[in-house]
N, C-alpha and C. Protein backbone atom coordinates (compact mmCIF):
# COMPACT_ATOMS: atom_id res chain seq x y z
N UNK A 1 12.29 -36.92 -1.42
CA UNK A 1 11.48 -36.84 -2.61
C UNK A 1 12.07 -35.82 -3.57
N UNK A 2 11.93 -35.78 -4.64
CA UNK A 2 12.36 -35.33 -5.74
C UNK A 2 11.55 -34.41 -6.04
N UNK A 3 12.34 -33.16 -6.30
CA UNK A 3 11.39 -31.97 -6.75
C UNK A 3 10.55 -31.20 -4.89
N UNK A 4 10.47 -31.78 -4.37
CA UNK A 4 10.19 -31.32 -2.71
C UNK A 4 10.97 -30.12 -2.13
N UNK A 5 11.03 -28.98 -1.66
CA UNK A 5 11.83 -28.19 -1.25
C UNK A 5 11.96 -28.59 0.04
N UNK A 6 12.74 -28.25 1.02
CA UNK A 6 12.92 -28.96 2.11
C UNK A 6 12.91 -27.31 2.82
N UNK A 7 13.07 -26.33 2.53
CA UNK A 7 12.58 -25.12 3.10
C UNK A 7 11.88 -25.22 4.14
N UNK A 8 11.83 -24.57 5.04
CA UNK A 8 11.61 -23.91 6.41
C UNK A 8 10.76 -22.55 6.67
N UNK A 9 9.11 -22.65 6.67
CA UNK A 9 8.55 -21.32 7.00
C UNK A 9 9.61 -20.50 7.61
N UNK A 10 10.02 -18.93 7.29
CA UNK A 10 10.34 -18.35 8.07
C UNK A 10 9.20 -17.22 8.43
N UNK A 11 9.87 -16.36 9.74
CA UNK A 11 9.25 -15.93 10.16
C UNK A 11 10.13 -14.44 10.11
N UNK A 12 9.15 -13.47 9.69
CA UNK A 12 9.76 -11.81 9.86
C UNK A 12 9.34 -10.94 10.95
N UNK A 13 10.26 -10.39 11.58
CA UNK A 13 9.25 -9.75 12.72
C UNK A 13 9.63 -8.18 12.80
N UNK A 14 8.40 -7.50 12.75
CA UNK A 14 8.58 -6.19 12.81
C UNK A 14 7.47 -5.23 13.80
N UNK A 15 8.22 -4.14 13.90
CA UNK A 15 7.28 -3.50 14.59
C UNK A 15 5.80 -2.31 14.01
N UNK A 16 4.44 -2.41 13.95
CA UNK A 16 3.52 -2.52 13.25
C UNK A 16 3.10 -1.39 13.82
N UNK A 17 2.94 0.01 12.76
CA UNK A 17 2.86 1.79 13.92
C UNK A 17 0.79 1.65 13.44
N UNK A 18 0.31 1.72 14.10
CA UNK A 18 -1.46 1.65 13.58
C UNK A 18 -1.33 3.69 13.66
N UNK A 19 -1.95 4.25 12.74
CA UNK A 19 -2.03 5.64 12.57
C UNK A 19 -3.02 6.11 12.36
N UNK A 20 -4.05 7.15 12.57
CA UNK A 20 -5.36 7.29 12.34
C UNK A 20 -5.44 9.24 12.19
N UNK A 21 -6.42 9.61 11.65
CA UNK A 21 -6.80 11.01 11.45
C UNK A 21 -8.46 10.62 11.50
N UNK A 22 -8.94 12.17 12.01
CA UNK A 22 -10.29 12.56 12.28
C UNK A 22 -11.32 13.39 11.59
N UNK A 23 -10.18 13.89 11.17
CA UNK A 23 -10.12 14.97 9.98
C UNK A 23 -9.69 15.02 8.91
N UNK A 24 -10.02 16.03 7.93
CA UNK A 24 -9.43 16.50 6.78
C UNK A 24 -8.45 17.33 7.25
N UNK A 25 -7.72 16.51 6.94
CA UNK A 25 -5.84 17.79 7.46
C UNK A 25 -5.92 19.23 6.66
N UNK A 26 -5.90 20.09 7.05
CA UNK A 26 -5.40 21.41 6.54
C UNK A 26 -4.36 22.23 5.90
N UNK A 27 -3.38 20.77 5.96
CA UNK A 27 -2.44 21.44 5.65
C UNK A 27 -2.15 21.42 3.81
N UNK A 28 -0.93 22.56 3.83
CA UNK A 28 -1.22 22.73 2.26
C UNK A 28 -0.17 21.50 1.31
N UNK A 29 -0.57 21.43 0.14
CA UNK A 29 -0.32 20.38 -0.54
C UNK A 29 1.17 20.09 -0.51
N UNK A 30 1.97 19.42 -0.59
CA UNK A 30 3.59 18.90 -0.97
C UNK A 30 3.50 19.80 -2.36
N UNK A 31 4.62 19.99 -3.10
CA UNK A 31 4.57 20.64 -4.29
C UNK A 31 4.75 18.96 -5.47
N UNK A 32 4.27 19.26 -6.52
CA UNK A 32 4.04 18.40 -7.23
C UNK A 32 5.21 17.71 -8.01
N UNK A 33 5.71 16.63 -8.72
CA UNK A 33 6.43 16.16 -9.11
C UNK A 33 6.18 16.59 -10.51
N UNK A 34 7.77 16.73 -11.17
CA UNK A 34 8.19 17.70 -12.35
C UNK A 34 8.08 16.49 -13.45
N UNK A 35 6.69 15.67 -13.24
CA UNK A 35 6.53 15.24 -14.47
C UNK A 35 5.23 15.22 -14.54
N UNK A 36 4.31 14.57 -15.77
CA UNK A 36 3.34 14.79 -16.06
C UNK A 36 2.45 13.60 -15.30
N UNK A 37 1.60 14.04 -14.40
CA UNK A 37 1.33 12.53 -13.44
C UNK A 37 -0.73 12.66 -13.96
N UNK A 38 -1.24 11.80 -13.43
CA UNK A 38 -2.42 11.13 -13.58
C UNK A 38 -2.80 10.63 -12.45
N UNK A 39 -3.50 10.38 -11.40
CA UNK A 39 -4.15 9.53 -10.81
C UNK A 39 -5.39 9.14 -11.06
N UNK A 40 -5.52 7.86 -11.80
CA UNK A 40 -6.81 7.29 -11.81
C UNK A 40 -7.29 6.17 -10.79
N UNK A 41 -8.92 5.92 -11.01
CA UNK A 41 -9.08 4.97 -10.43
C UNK A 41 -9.73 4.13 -11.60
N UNK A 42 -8.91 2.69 -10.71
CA UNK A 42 -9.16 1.33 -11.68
C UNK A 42 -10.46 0.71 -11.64
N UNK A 43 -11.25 1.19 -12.62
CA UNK A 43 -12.72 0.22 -12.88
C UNK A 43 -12.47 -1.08 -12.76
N UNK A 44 -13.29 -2.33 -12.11
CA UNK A 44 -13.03 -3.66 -12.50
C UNK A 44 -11.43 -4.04 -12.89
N UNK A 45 -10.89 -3.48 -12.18
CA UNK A 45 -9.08 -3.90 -12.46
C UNK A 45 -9.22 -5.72 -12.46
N UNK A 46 -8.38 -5.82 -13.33
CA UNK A 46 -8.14 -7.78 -13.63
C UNK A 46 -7.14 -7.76 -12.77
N UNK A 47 -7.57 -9.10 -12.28
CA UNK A 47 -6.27 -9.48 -11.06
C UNK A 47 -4.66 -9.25 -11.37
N UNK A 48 -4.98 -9.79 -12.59
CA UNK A 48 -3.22 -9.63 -13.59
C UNK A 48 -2.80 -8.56 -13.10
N UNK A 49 -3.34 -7.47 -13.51
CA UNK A 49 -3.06 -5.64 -12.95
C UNK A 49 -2.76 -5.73 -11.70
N UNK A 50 -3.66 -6.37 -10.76
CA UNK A 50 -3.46 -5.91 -9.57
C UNK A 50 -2.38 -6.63 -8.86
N UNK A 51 -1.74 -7.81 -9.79
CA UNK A 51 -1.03 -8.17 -8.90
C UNK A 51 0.60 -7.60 -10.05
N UNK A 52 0.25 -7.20 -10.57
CA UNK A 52 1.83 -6.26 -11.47
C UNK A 52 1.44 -5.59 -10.51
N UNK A 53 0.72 -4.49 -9.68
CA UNK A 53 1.22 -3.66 -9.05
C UNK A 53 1.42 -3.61 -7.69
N UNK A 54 0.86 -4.46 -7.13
CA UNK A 54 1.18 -5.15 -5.63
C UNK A 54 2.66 -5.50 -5.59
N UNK A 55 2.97 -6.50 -6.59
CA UNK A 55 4.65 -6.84 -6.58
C UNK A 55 5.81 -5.99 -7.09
N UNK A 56 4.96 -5.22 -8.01
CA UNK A 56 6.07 -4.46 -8.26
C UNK A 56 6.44 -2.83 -7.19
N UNK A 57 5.16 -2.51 -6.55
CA UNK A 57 5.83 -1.85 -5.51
C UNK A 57 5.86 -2.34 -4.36
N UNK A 58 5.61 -3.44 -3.60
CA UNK A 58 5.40 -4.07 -2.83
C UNK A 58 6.59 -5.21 -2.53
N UNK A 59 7.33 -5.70 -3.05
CA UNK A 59 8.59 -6.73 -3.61
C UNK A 59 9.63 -6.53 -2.68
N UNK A 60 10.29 -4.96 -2.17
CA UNK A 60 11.01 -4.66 -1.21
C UNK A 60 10.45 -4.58 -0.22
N UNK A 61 9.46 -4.71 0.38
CA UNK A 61 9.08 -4.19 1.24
C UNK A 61 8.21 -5.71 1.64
N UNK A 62 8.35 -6.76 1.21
CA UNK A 62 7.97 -8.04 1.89
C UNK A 62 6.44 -7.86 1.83
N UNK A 63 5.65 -7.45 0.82
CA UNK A 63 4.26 -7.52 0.62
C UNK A 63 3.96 -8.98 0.22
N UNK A 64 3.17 -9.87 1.38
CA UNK A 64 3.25 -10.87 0.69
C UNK A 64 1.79 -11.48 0.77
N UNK A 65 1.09 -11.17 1.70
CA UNK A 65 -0.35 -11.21 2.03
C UNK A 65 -1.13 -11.47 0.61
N UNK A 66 -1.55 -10.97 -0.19
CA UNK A 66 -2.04 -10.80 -1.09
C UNK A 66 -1.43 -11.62 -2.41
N UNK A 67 -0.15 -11.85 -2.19
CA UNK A 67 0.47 -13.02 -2.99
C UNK A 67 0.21 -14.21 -2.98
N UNK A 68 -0.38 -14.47 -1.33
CA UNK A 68 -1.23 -16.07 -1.13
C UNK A 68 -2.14 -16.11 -1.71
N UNK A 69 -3.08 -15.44 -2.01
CA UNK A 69 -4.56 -15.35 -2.17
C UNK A 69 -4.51 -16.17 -3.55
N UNK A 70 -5.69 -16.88 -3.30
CA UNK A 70 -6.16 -17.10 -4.91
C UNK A 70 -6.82 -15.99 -5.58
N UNK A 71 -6.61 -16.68 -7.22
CA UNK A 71 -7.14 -15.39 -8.44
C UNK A 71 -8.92 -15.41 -7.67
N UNK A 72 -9.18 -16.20 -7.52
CA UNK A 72 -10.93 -15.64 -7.24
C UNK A 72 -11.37 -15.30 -5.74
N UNK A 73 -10.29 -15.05 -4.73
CA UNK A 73 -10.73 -14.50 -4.00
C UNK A 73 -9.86 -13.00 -4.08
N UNK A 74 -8.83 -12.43 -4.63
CA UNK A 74 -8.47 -11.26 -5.13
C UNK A 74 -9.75 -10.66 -5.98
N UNK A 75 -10.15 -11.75 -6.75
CA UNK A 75 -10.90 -11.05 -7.96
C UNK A 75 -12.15 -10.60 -7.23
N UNK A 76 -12.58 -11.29 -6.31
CA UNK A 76 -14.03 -10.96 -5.39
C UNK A 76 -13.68 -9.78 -4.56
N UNK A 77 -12.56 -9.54 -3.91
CA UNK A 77 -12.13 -8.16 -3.49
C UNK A 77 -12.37 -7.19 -4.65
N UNK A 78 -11.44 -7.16 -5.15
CA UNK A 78 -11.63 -6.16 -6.36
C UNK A 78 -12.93 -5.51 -6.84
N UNK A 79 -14.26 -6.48 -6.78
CA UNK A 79 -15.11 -6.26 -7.17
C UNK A 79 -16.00 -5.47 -6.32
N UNK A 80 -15.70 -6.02 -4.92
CA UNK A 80 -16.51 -4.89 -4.36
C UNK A 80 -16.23 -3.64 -4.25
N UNK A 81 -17.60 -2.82 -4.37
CA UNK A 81 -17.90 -1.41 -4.93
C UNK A 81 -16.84 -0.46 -3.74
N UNK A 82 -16.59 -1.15 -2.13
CA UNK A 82 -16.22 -0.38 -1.48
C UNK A 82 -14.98 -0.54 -1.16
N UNK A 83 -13.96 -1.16 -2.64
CA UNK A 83 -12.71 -1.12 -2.28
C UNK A 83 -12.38 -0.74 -3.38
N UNK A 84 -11.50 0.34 -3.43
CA UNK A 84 -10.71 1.29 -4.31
C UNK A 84 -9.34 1.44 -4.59
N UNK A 85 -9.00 1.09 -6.01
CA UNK A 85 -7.69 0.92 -6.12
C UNK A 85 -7.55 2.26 -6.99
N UNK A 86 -5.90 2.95 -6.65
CA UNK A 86 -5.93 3.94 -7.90
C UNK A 86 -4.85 3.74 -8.12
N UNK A 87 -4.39 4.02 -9.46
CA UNK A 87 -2.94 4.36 -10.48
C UNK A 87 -2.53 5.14 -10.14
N UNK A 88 -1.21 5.88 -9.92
CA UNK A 88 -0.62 7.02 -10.13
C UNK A 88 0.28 6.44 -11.37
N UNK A 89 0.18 7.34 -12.24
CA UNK A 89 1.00 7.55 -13.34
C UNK A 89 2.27 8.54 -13.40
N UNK A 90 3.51 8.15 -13.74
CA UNK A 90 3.69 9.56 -13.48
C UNK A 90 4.72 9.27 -15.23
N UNK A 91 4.90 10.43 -16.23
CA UNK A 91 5.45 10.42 -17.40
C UNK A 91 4.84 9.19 -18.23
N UNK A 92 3.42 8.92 -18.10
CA UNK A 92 2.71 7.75 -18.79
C UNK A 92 2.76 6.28 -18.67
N UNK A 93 3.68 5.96 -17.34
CA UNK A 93 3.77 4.87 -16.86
C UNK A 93 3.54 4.41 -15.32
N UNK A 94 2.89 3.23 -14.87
CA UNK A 94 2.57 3.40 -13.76
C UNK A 94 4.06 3.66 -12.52
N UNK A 95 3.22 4.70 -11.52
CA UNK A 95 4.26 5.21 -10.84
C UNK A 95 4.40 4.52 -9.37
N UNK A 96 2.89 4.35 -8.98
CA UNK A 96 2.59 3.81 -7.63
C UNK A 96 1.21 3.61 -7.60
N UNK A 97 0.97 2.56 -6.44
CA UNK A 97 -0.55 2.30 -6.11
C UNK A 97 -1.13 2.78 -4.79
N UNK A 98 -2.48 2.86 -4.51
CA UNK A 98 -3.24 3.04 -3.67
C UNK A 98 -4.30 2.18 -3.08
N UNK A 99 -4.63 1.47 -2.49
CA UNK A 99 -5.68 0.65 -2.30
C UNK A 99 -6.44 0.74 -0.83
N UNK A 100 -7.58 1.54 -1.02
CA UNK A 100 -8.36 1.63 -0.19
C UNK A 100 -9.34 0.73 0.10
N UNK A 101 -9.85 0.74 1.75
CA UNK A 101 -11.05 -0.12 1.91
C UNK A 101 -12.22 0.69 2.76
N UNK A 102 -13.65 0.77 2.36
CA UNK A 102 -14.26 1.65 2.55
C UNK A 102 -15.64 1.17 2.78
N UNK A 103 -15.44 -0.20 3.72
CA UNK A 103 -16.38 -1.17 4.06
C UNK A 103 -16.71 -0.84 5.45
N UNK A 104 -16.35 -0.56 6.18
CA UNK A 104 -16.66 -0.13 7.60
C UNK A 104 -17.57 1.30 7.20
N UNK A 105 -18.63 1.77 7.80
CA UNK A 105 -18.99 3.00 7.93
C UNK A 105 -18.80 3.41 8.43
N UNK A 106 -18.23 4.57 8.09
CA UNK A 106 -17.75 5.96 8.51
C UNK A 106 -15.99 6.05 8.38
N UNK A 107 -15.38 4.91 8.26
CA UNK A 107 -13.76 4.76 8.16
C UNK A 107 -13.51 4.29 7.07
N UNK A 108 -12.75 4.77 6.35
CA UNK A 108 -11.52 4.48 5.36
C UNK A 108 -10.07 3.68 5.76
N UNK A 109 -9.84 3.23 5.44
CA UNK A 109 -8.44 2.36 5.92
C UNK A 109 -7.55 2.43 4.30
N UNK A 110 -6.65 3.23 4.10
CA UNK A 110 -5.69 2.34 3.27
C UNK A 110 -4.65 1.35 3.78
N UNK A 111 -5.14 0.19 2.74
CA UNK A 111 -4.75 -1.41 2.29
C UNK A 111 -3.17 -1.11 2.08
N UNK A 112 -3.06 -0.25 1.32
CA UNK A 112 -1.76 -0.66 0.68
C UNK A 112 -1.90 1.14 -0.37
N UNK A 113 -0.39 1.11 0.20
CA UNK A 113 0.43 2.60 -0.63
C UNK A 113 1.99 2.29 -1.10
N UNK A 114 1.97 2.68 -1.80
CA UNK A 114 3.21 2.94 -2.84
C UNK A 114 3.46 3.40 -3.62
N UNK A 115 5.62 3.76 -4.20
CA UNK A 115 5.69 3.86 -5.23
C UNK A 115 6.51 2.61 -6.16
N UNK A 116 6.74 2.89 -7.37
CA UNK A 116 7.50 1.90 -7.89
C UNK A 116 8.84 2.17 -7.64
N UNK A 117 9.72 1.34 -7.69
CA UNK A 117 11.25 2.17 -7.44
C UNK A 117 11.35 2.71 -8.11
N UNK A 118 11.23 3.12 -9.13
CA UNK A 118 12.20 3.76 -10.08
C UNK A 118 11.86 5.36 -9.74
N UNK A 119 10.56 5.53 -8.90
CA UNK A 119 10.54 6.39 -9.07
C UNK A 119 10.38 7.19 -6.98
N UNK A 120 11.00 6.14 -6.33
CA UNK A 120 11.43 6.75 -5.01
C UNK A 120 12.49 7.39 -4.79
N UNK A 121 12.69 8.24 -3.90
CA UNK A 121 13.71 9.10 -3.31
C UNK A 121 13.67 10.28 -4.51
N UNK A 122 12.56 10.71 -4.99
CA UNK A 122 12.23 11.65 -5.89
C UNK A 122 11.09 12.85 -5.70
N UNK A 123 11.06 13.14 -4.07
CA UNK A 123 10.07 13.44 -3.44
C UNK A 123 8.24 13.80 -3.90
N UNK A 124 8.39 12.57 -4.57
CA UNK A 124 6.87 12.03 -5.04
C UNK A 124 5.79 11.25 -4.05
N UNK A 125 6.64 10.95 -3.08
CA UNK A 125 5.38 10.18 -1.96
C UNK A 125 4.88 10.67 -1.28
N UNK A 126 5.13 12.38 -0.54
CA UNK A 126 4.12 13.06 0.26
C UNK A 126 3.24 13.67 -1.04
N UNK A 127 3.83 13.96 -2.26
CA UNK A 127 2.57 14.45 -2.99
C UNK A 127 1.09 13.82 -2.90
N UNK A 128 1.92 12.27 -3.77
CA UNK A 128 0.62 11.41 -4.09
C UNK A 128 0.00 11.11 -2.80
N UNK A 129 0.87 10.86 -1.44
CA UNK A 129 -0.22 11.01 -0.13
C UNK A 129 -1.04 11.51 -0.08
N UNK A 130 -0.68 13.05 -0.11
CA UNK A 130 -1.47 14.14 0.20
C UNK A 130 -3.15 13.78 -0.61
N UNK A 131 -2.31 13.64 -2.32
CA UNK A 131 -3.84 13.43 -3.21
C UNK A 131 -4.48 12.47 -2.74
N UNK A 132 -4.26 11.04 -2.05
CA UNK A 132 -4.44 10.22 -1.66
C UNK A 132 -5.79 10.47 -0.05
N UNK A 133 -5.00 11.12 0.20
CA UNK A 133 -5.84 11.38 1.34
C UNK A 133 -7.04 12.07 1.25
N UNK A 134 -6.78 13.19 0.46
CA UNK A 134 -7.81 14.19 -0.26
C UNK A 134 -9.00 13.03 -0.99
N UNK A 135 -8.62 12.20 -1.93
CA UNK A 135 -9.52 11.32 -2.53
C UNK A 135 -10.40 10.62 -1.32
N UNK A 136 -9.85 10.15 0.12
CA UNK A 136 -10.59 9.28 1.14
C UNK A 136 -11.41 10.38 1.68
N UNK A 137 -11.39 11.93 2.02
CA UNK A 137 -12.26 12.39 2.72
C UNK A 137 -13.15 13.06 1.83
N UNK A 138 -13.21 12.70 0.24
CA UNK A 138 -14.13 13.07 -0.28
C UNK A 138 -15.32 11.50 -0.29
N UNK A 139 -15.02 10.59 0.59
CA UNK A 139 -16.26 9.69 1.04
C UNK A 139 -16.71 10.32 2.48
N UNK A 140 -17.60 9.53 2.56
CA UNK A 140 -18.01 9.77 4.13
C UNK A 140 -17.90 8.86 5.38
N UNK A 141 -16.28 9.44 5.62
CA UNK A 141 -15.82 9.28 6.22
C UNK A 141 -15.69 9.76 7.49
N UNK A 142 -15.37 9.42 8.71
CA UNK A 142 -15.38 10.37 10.12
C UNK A 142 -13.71 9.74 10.29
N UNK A 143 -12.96 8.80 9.55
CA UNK A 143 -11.66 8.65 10.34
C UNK A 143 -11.05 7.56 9.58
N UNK A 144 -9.36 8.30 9.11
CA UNK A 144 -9.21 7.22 8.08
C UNK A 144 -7.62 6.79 8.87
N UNK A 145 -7.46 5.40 8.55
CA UNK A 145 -6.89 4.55 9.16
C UNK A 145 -5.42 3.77 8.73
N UNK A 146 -4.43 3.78 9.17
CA UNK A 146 -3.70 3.28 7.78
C UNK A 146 -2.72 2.87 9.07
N UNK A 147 -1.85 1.44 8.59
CA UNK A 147 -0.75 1.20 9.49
C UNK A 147 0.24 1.38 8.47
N UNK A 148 1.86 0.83 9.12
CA UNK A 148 2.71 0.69 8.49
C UNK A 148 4.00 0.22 9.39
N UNK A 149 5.05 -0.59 9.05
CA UNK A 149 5.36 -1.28 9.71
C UNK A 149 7.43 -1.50 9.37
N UNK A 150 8.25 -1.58 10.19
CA UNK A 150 9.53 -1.87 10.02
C UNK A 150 9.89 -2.30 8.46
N UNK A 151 9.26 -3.09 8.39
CA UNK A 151 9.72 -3.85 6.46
C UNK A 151 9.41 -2.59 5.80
N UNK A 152 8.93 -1.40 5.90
CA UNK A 152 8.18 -0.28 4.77
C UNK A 152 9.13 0.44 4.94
N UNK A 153 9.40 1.58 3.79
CA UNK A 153 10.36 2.33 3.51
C UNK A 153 10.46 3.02 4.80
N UNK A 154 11.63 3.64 4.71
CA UNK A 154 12.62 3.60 6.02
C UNK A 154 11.58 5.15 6.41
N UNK A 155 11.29 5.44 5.43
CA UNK A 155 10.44 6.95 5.95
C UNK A 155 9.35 6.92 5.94
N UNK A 156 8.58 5.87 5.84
CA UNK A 156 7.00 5.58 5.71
C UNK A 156 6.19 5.73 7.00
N UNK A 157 6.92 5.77 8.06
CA UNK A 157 5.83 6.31 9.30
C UNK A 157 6.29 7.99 9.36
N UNK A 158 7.56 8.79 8.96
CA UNK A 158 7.52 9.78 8.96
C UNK A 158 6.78 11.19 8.23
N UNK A 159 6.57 10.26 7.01
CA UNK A 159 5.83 11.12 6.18
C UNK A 159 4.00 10.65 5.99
N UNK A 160 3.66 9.62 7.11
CA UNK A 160 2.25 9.66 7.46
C UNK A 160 2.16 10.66 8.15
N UNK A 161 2.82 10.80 9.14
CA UNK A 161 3.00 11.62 10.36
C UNK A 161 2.92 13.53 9.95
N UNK A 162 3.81 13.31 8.79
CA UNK A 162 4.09 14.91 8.07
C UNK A 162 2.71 15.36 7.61
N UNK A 163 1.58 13.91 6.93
CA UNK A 163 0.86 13.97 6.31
C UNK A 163 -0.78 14.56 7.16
N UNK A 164 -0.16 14.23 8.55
CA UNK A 164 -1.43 14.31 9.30
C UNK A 164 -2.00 13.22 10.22
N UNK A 165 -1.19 12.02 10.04
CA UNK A 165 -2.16 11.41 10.63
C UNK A 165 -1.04 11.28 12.05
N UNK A 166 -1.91 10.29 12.98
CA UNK A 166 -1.51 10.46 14.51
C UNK A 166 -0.81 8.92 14.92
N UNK A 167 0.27 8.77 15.60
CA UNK A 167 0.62 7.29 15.98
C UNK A 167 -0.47 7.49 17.04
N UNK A 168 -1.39 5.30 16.64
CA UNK A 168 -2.69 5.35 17.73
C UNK A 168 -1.58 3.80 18.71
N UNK A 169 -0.91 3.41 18.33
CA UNK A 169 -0.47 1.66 18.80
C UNK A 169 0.64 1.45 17.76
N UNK A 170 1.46 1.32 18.65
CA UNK A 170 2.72 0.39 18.16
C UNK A 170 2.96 -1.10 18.87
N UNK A 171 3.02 -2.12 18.09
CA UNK A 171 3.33 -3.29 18.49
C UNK A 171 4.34 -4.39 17.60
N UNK A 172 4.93 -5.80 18.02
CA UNK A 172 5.78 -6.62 17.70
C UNK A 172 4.79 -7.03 17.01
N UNK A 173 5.09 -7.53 15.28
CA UNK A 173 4.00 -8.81 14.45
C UNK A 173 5.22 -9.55 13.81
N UNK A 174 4.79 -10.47 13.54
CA UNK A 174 5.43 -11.48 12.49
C UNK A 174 4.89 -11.98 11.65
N UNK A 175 5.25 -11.52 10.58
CA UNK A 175 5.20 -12.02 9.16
C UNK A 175 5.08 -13.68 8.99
N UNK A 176 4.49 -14.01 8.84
CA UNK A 176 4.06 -15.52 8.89
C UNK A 176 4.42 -16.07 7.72
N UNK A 177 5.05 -17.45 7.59
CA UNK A 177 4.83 -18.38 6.68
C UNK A 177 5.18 -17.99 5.35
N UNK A 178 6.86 -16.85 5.55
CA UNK A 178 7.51 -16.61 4.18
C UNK A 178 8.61 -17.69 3.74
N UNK A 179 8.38 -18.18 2.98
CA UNK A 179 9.49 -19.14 2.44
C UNK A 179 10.90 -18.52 2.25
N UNK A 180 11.81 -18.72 2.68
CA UNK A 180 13.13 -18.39 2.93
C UNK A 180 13.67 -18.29 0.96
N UNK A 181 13.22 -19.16 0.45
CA UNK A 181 13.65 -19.21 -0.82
C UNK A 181 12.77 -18.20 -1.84
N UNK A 182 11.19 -18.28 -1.41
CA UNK A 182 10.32 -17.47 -2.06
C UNK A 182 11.11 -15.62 -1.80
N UNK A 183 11.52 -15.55 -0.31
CA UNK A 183 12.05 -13.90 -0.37
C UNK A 183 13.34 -13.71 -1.26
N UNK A 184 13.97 -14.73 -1.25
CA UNK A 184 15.23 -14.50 -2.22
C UNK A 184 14.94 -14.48 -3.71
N UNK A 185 13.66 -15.17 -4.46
CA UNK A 185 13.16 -15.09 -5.75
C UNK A 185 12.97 -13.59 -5.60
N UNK A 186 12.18 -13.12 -4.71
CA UNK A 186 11.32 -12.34 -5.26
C UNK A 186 12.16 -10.99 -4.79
N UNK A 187 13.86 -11.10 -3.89
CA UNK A 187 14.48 -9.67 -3.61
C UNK A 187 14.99 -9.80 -5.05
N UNK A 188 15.18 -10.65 -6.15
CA UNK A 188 15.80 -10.34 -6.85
C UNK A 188 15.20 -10.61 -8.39
């Protein structure tokens, strides 16, 4: 058939670190990045937004979950009161995202952390962690939750770890049902 891709689900497989804290870590802040930064949080963010910033820090790192979704079941996430997305800005443009979920009582889980490239290997990601984390235990929270996995920056379980939180389970997952052609659109 014409116009048909003949593509082949592939499959990615990585190893998936689950990390958890109990507490408000004590420790003192990362020093701040030498530009002028912002973290807000997004009122009613439009899907459009949320998905410029899912792909654009998310793109290397094989974020693709949220790329399936339809606009009205993203948009029904979004809306509920107990999921929290924030901006980091950093020099007036977006720098990285945050997306918390704060539907379980008493636990926080971040969804999804990042920066944009342009602005990694610029030791900006234990900062905005740190603020990041600070923002989840000002809910009421008893234990906040976050995985991260082989496809994520090569230092992304090290600097959870720096950050406070604890390896709870490491295991094998696979990335399900990435189109071999869709990862090559979207590495480049």
């Amino acid at each position: 058939m014409i116009g048909r891709s003949k593509s082949r689900p592939r499959e990615l497989s990585a190893t998936v670190t689950y990390l958890g804290m109990e507490t408000r870590p004590g420790l003192p802040p990362p020093p701040p990045p030498l530009l002028k930064t912002a973290l807000l949080k997004a009122e009613n963010p439009p899907v459009h937004y949320y998905r410029y910033l899912y792909d654009a820090v998310g793109r290397d790192y094989f974020w693709i979950e949220r790329r399936l979704w339809s606009d009205d079941r993203l948009r029904s996430l979004l809306a509920d009161p107990k999921i929290a997305l924030y901006t980091l800005y950093l020099g007036g443009v977006p720098g990285g995202m945050i997306e918390f979920d704060f539907r379980e009582a008493g636990v926080g889980q971040i969804c999804y952390f990042g920066l944009m490239p342009q602005f990694i290997g610029r030791r900006i990601g234990p900062w905005f962690l740190h603020q990041c984390i600070e923002l989840a235990w000002d809910q009421p929270i008893k234990r906040l939750l976050v995985n991260t996995c082989t496809l994520d920056h090569r230092r992304a379980l090290a600097t959870y770890q720096r950050a406070g939180f604890v390896s709870r389970q490491a295991c094998r997952a696979m990335k399900e049902n990435v189109l071999k052609r869709s990862i090559q659109r979207w590495r480049s």
